[in-house]
Protein backbone atom coordinates (compact mmCIF):
# COMPACT_ATOMS: atom_id res chain seq x y z
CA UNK A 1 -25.82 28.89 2.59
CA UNK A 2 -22.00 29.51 3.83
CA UNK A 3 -20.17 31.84 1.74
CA UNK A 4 -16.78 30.41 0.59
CA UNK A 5 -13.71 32.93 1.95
CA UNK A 6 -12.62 34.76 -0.52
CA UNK A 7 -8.77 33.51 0.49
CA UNK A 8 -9.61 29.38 -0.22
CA UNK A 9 -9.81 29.90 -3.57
CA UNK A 10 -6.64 30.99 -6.21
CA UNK A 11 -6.27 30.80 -9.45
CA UNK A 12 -4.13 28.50 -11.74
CA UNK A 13 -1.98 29.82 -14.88
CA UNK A 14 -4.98 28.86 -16.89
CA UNK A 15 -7.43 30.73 -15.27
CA UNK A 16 -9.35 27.57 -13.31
CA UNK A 17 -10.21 28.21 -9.55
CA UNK A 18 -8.45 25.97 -7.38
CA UNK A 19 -8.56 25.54 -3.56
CA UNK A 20 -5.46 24.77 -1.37
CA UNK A 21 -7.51 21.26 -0.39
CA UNK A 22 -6.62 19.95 -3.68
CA UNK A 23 -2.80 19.78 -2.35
CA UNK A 24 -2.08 15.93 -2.77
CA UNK A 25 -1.56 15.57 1.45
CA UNK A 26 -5.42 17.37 1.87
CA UNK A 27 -7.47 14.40 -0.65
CA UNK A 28 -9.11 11.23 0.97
CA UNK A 29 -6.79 9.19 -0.87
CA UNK A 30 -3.15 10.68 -0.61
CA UNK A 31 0.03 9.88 -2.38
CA UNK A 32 1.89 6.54 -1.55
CA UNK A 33 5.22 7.73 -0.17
CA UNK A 34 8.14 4.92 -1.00
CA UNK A 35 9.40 3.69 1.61
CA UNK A 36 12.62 1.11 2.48
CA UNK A 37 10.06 -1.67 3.17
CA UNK A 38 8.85 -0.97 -0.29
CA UNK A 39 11.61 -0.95 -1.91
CA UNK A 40 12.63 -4.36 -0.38
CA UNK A 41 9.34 -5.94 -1.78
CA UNK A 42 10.34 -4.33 -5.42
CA UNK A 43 13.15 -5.85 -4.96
CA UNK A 44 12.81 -9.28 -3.90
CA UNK A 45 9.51 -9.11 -6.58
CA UNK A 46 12.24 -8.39 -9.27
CA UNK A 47 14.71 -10.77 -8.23
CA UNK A 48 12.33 -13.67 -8.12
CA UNK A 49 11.44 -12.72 -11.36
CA UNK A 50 14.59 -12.77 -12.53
CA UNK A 51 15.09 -15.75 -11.24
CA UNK A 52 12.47 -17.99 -13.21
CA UNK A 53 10.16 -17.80 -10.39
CA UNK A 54 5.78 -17.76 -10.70
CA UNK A 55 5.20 -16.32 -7.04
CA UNK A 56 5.76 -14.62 -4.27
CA UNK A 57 3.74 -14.81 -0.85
CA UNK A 58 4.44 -11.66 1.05
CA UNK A 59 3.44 -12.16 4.82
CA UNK A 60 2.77 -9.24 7.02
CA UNK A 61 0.36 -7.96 10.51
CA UNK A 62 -2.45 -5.96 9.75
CA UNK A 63 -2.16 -2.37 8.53
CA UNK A 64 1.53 -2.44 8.32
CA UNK A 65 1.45 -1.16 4.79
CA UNK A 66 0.76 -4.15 2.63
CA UNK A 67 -1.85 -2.40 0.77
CA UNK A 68 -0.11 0.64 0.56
CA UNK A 69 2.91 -1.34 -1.24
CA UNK A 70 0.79 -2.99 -3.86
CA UNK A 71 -0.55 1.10 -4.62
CA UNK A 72 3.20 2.06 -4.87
CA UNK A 73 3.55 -1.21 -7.03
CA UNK A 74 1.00 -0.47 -8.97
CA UNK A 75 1.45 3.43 -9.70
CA UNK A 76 5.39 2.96 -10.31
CA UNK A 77 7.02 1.66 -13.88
CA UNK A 78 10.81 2.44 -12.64
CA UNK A 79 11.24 -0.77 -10.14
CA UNK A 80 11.08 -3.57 -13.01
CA UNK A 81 13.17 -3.68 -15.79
CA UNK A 82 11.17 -5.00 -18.47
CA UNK A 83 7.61 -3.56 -19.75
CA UNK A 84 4.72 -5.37 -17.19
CA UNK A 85 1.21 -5.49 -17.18
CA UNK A 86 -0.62 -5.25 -13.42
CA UNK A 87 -3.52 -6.66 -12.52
CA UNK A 88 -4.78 -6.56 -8.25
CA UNK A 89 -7.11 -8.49 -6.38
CA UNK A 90 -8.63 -8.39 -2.91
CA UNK A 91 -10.30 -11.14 -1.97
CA UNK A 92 -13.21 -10.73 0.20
CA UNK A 93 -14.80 -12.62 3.10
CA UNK A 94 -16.58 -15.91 2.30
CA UNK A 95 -17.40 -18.78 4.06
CA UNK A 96 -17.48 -21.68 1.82
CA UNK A 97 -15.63 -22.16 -1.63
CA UNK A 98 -17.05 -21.01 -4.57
CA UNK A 99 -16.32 -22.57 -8.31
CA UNK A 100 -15.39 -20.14 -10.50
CA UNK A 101 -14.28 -17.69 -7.26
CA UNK A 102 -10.75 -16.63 -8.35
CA UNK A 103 -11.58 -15.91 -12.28
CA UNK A 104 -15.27 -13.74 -11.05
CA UNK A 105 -13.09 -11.99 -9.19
CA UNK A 106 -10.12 -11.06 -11.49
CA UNK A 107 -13.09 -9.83 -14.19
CA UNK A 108 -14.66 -8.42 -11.79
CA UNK A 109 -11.74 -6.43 -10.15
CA UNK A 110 -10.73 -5.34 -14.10
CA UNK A 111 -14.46 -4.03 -14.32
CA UNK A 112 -15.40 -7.00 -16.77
CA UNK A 113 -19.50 -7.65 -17.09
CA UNK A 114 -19.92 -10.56 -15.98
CA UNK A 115 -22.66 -13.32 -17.12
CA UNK A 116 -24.27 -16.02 -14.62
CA UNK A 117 -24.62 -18.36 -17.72
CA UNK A 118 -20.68 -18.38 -18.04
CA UNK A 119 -19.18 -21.84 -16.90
CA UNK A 120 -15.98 -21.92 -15.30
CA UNK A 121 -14.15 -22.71 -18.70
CA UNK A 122 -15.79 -19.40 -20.30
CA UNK A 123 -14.61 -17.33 -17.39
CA UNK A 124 -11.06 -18.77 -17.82
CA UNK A 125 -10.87 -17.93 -21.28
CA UNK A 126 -12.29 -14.62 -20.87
CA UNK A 127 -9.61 -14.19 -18.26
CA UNK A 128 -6.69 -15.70 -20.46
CA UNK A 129 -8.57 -13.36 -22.91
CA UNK A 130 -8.13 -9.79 -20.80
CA UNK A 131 -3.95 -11.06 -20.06
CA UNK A 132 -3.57 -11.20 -23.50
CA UNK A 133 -5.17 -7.59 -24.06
CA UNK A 134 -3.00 -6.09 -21.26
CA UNK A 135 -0.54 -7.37 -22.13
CA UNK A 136 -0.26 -6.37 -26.10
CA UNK A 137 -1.18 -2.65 -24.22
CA UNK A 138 1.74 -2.70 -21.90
CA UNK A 139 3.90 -4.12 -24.76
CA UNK A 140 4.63 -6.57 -22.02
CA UNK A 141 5.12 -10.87 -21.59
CA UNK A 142 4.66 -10.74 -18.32
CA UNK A 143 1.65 -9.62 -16.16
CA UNK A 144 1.73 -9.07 -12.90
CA UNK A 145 -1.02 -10.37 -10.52
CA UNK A 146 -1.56 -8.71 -7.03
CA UNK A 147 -3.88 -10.67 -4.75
CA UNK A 148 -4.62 -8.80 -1.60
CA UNK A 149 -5.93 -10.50 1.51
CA UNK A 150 -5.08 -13.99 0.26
CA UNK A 151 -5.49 -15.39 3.43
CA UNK A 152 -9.16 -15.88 2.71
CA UNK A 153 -8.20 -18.23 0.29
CA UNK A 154 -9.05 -22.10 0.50
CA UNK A 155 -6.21 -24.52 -0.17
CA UNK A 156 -8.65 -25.58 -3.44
CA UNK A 157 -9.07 -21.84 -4.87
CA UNK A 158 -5.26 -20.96 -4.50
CA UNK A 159 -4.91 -24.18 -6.78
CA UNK A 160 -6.80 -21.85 -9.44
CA UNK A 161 -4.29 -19.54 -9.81
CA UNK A 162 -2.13 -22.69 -11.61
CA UNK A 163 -4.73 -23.36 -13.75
CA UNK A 164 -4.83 -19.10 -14.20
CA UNK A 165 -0.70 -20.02 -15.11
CA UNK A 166 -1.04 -22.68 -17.32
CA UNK A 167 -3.41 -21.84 -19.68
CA UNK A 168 -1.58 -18.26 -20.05
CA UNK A 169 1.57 -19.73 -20.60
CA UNK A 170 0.21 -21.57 -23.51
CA UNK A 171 -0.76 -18.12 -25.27
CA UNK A 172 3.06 -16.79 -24.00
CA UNK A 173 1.92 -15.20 -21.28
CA UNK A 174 4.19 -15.58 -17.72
CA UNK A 175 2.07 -14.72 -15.25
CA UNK A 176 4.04 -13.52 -11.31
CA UNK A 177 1.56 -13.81 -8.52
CA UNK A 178 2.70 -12.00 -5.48
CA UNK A 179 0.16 -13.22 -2.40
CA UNK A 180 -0.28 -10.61 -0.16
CA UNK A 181 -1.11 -12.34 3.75
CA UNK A 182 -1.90 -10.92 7.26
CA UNK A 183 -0.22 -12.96 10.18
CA UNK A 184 -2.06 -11.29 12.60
CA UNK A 185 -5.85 -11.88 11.53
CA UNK A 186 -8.46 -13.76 14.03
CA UNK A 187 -12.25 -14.84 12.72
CA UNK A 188 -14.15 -18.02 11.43
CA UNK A 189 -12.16 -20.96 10.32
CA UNK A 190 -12.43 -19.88 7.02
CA UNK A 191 -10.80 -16.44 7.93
CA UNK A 192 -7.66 -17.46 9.64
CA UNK A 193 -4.18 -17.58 8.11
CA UNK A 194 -3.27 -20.60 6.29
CA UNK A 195 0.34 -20.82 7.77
CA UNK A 196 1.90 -22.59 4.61
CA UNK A 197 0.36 -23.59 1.55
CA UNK A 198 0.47 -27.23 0.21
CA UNK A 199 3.42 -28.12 -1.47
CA UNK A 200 2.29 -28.33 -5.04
CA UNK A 201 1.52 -25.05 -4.89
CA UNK A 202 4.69 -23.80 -3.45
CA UNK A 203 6.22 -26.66 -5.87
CA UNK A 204 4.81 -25.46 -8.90
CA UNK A 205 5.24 -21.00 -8.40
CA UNK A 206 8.72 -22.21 -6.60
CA UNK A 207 8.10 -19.45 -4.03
CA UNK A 208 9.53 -18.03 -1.16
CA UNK A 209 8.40 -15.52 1.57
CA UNK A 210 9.11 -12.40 1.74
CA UNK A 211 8.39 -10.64 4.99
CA UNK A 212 6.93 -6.61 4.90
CA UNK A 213 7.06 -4.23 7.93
CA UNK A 214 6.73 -0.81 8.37
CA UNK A 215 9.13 1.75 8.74
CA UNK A 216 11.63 0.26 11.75
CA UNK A 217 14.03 2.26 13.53
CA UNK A 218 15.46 5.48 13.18
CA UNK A 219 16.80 5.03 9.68
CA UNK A 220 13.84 4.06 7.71
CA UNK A 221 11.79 6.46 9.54
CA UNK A 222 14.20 9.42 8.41
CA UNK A 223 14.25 7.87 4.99
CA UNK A 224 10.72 7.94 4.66
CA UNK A 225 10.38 11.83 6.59
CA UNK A 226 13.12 13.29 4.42
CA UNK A 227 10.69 12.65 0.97
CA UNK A 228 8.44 14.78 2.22
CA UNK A 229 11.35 17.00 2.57
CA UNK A 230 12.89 16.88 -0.61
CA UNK A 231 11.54 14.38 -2.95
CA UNK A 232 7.41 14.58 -3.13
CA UNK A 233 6.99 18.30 -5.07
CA UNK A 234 3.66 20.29 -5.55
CA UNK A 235 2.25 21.24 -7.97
CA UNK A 236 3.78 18.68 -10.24
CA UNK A 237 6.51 19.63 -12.18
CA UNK A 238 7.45 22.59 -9.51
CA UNK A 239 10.34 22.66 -7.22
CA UNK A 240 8.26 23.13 -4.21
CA UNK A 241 8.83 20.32 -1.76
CA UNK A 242 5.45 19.33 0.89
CA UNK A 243 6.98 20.50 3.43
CA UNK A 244 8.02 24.01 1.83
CA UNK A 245 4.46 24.64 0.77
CA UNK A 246 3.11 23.77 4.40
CA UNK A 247 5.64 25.83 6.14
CA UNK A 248 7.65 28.35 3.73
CA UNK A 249 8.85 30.51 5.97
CA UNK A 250 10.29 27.66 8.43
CA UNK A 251 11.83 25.91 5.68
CA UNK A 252 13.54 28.91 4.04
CA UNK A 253 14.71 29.49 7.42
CA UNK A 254 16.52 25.75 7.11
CA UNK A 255 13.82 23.86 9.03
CA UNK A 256 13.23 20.40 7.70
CA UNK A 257 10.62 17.44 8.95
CA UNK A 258 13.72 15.10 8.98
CA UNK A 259 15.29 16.85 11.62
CA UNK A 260 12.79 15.60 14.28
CA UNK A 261 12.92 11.91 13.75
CA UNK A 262 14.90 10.80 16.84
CA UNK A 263 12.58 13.19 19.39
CA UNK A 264 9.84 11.58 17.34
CA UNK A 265 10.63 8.17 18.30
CA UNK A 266 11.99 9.28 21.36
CA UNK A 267 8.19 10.57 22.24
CA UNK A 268 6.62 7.44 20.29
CA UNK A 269 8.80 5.02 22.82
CA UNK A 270 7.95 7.60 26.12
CA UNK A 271 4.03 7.48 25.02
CA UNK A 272 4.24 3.60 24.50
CA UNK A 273 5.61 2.61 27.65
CA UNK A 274 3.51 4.94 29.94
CA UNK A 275 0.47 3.05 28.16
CA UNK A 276 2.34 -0.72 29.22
CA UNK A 277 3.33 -1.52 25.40
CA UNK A 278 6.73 -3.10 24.56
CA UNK A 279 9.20 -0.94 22.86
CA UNK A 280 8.81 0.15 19.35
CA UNK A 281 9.73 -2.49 16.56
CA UNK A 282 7.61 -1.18 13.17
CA UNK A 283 5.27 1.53 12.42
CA UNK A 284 2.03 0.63 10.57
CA UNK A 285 1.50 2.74 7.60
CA UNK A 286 -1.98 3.22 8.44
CA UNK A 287 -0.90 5.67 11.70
CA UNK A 288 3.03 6.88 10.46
CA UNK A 289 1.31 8.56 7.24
CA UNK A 290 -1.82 9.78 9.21
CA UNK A 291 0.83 11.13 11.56
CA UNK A 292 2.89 13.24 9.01
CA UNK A 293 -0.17 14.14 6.93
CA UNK A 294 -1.54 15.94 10.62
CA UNK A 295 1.90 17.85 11.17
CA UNK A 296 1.98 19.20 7.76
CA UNK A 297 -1.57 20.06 7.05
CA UNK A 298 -2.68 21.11 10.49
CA UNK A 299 0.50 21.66 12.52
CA UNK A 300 3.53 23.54 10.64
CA UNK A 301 0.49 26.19 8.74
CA UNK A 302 0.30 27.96 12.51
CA UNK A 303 1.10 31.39 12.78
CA UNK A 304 4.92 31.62 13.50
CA UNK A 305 5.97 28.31 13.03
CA UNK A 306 9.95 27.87 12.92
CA UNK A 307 9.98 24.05 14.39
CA UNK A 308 7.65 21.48 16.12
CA UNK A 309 7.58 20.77 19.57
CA UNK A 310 7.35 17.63 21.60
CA UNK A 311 3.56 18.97 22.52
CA UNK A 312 3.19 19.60 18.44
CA UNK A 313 4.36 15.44 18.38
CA UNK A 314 2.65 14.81 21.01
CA UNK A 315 -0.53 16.02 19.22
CA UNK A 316 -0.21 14.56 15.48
CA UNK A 317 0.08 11.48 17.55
CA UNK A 318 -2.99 11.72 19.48
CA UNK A 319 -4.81 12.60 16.29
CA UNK A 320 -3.49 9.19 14.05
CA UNK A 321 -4.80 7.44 16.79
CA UNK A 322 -1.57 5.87 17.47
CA UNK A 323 -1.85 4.16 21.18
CA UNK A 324 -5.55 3.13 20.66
CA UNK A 325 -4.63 1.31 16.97
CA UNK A 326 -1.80 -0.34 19.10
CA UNK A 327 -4.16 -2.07 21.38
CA UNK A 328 -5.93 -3.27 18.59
CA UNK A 329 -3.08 -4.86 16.71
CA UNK A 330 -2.81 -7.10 19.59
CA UNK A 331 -5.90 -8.83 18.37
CA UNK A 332 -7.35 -7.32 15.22
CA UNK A 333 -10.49 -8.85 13.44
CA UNK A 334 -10.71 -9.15 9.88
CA UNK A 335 -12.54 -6.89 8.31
CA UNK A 336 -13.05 -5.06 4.79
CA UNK A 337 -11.32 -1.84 5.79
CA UNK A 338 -7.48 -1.16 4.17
């Protein structure tokens, strides 16, 4: 057995042994940075709300951050106004439709046991029953319901989610639905994007579309670099920024992660066109945080660090697995991954 260094491991205030891995950027499932395209959704979420509205149908291509929004939505209280419970949903693959689909899966995503004796009119009430519960928890009257990858839905099971809206209304309960939708997906019949949904439904949840991208142009991507700079602190409660506890020395010296966003691009735009792609227009979450988690954790920690190069860009890059993720966008395949 491998001996652990004797340098991994420190000790906290109260004595517990902790290991530099357990920095936020270093764990499987890492923070959810906002982002202007996030704060967009909150907002146009909010407004609709506002605005006497039961819906929202967010359209998006694949791995543009979708997910990663409904985390941040999720995780953050300071974006609505008034107290609201959350509830999220992803809907997985199936090929025919299935009574009872849409209520199984809101118990099920809540971690409610569920019975195969239950008729549909049980599960309903049991799911009327567990709004009303999160509800009186959140000290809320409205409950917010996420439903990721609704583009797997049939015409007949979005026509649930009235029912879902109907009978909580008659216990006081508004229930938002915000329907999260890739543009961009290819598969069976059942699989591919219903391009609008029938006008009852859009009728009856009054909703409009609201469409999320990642970070575009040289102003979102700053916004988004510059948190790492100054906003997102470890540990919690410290004044230590990510990028001071990567690179201390650099950013004492004044060195910030912001200050490279145009040669960034500049090197995204070079690397895309001597590969035949068009020029940049977003950046999928799923490579620009990969990207910045690879500088910080791997890149800036180098002996003698003071600022990154285009070969250091050129690298963090190579290592999302930007250009090959590019040429898959063109046609991705639905699958179960985030």
């Amino acid at each position: 057995m491998n001996a652990i260094p004797a340098d991994s491991v420190v000790r906290s205030q109260d004595g517990n042994a902790t290991a530099d891995g357990d920095h936020p950027l270093k764990r499987k499932h890492r923070p959810v940075m906002t982002t202007p395209p996030i704060l967009a959704l909150a907002n146009a979420i909010r407004t609709a709300m506002e605005d006497g509205h039961q819906g929202l149908r967010v359209l998006g291509s694949g791995r543009v951050g979708k997910t990663y929004a409904q985390r941040w939505l999720l995780e953050r209280k300071g974006w609505h106004t008034e107290p609201l419970a959350c509830v999220s949903v992803r809907v997985t693959r199936h090929s025919k439709i299935k009574d009872g689909y849409i209520n199984q899966l809101i118990l099920m995503s809540c971690r409610q046991k569920l019975s195969a004796r239950l008729s549909d009119l049980d599960t309903l009430g049991r799911v009327r029953n567990l709004f009303e519960e999160l509800c009186y928890a959140a000290d809320a009257k409205t409950l917010l319901l996420l439903v990721d990858e609704s583009q797997r839905l049939y015409q007949e099971e979005l026509s649930d989610f009235l029912t879902i809206v109907n009978e909580s209304e008659a216990w006081d309960i508004d229930v938002f639905v915000v329907f999260f939708q890739q543009t961009d997906v290819t598969g069976t019949e059942s699989e591919r994007v219903r391009e609008q949904f029938a006008p009852h439904i859009k009728g009856r949840f009054g909703m409009a579309d609201f469409h999320f991208y990642g970070p575009r142009g040289e102003v979102e991507t700053a916004a988004v670099l510059k948190r790492y700079d100054e906003n997102a602190k470890w540990p919690i409660g410290s004044e230590t920024t990510y990028t001071a506890h990567f690179a201390p020395a650099a950013f004492a010296a004044g060195w910030r992660l912001v200050q490279h966003t145009k040669e960034i691009l500049e090197v995204v735009g070079q690397l895309r066109a001597a590969h035949g792609l068009g020029p940049l227009d977003e950046w999928p979450m799923k490579t620009f945080e990969l990207f910045v988690q690879r500088i910080l954790t791997r890149i800036v920690v180098r002996p003698g660090f003071t600022a990154l190069t285009r070969a250091d860009i050129e690298e963090a890059l190579d290592a999302s697995g930007y250009i090959p993720f590019e040429f898959c966008r063109a046609n991705l395949i639905d699958d179960e991954d985030d």
